[in-house]
Protein backbone atom coordinates (compact mmCIF):
# COMPACT_ATOMS: atom_id res chain seq x y z
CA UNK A 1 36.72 74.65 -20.28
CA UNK A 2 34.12 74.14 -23.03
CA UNK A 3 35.11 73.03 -26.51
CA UNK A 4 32.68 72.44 -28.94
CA UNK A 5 33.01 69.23 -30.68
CA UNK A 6 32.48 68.44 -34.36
CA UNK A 7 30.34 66.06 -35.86
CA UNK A 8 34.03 64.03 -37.02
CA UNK A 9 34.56 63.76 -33.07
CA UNK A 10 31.95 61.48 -32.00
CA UNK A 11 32.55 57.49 -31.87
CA UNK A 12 30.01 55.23 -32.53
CA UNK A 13 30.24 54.05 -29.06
CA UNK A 14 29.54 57.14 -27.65
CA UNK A 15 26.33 57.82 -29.89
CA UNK A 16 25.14 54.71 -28.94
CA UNK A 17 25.57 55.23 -25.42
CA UNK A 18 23.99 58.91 -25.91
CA UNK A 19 20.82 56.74 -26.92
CA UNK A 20 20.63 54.60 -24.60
CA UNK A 21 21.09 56.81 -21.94
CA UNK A 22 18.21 58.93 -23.38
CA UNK A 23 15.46 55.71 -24.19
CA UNK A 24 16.54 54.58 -20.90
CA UNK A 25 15.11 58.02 -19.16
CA UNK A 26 18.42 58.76 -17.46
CA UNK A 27 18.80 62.03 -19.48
CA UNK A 28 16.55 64.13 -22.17
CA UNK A 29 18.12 64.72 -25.49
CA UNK A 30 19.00 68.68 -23.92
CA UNK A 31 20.59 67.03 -20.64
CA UNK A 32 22.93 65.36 -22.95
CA UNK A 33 24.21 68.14 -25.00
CA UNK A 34 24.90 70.14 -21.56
CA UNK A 35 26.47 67.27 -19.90
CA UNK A 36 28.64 65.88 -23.17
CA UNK A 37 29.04 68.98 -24.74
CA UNK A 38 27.45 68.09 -27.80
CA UNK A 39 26.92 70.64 -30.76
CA UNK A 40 23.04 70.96 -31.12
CA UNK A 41 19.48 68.95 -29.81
CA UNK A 42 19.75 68.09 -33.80
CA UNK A 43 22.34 66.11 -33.56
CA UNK A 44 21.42 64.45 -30.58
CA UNK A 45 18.06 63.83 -32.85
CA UNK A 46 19.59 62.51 -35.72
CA UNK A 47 21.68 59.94 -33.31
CA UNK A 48 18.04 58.75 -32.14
CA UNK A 49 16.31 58.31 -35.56
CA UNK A 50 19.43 56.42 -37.08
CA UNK A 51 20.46 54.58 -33.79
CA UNK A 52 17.19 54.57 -31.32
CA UNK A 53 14.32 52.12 -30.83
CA UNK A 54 11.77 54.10 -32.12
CA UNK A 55 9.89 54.08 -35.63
CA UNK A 56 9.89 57.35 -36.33
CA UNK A 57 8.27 56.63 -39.52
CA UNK A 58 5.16 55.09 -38.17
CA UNK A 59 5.79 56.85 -34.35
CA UNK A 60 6.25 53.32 -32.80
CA UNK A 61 9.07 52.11 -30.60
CA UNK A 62 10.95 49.45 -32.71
CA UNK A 63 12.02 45.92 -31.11
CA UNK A 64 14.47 43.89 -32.57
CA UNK A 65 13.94 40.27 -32.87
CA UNK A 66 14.23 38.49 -29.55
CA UNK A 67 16.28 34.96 -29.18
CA UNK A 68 14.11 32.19 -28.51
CA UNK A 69 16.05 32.16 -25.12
CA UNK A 70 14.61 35.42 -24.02
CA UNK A 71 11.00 34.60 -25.37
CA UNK A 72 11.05 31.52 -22.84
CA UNK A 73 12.32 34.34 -20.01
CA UNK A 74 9.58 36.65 -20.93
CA UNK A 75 6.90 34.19 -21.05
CA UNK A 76 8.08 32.37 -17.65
CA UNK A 77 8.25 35.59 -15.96
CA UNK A 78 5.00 36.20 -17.35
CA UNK A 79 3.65 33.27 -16.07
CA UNK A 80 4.46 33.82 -12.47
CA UNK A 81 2.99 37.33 -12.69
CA UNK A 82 -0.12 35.65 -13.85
CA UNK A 83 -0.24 33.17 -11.54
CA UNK A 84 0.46 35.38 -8.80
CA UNK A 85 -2.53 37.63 -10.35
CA UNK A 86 -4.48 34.03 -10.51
CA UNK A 87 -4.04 33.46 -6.16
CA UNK A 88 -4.69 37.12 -5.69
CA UNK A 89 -8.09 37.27 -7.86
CA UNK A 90 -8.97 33.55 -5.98
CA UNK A 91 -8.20 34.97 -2.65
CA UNK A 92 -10.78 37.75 -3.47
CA UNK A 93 -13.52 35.61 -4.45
CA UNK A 94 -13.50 33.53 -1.87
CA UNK A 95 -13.60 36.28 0.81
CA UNK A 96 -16.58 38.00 -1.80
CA UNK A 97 -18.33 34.61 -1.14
CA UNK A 98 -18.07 34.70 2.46
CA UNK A 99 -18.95 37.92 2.77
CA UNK A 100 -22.00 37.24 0.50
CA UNK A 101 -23.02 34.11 2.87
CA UNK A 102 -22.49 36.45 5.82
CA UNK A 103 -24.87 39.07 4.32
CA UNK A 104 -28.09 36.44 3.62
CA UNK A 105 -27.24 35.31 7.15
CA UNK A 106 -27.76 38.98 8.90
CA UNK A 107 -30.99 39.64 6.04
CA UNK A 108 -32.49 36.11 7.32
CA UNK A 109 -32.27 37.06 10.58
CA UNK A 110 -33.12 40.61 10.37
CA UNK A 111 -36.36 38.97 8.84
CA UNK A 112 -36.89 36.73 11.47
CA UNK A 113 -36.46 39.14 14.45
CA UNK A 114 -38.25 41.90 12.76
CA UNK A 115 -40.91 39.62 11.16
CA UNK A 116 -40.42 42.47 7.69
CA UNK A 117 -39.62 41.16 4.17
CA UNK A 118 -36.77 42.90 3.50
CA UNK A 119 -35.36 40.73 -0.01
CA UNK A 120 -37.77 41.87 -2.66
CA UNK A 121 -39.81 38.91 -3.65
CA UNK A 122 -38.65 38.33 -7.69
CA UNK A 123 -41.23 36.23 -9.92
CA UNK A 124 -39.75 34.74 -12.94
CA UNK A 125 -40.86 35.82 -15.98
């Protein structure tokens, strides 16, 4: 059976966990008034602009400040990213270089066996 619920009938818990649910992408702010029975989208809204993440006065997401113990987490997990990035991008140029030596190797013999210039001869200027 569905009851409609007043505004009086909400916790703060269960706002909050409205919220989340809906910054997290498990639901859109409709989903959650069908599923929790909620009286309007509106109120739904006004949870997110007085409880959400999001600047809604300058349209940004807003962050709260972080601990200096989950700066250091963030930053070490982004330095394994970017050293993982780092091998990937030095795996690349090495095989780049290879490939390059490989490629003067086939034009100097292409050269030699077909006695043609075939690398355009560059003066400096």
């Amino acid at each position: 059976m569905y009851i409609k619920r007043t505004q009086k009938d909400y916790s703060m818990s269960f706002k909050l966990k409205v919220v989340n649910e809906i910054e997290n992408g498990e639901l859109t702010a409709t989903q959650a008034v069908k599923r929790y029975g909620i009286q309007a989208r509106s109120t739904v809204t006004s949870w997110m602009r007085k409880y959400g993440n999001f600047d809604w006065h300058n349209k940004t997401p807003y962050t709260m400040s972080k601990t200096p113990e989950q700066r250091l987490l963030e930053l070490e997990q982004e330095n394994r990213l970017l050293k993982k990035q780092k091998r990937t991008l030095e795996k690349q140029v090495e095989q780049a270089d290879k490939k390059a030596i490989i490629f003067d190797m086939m034009i100097d013999l292409a050269e030699k066996e077909y006695n043609i210039p075939i690398r355009k001869n560059s003066s400096p200027e």
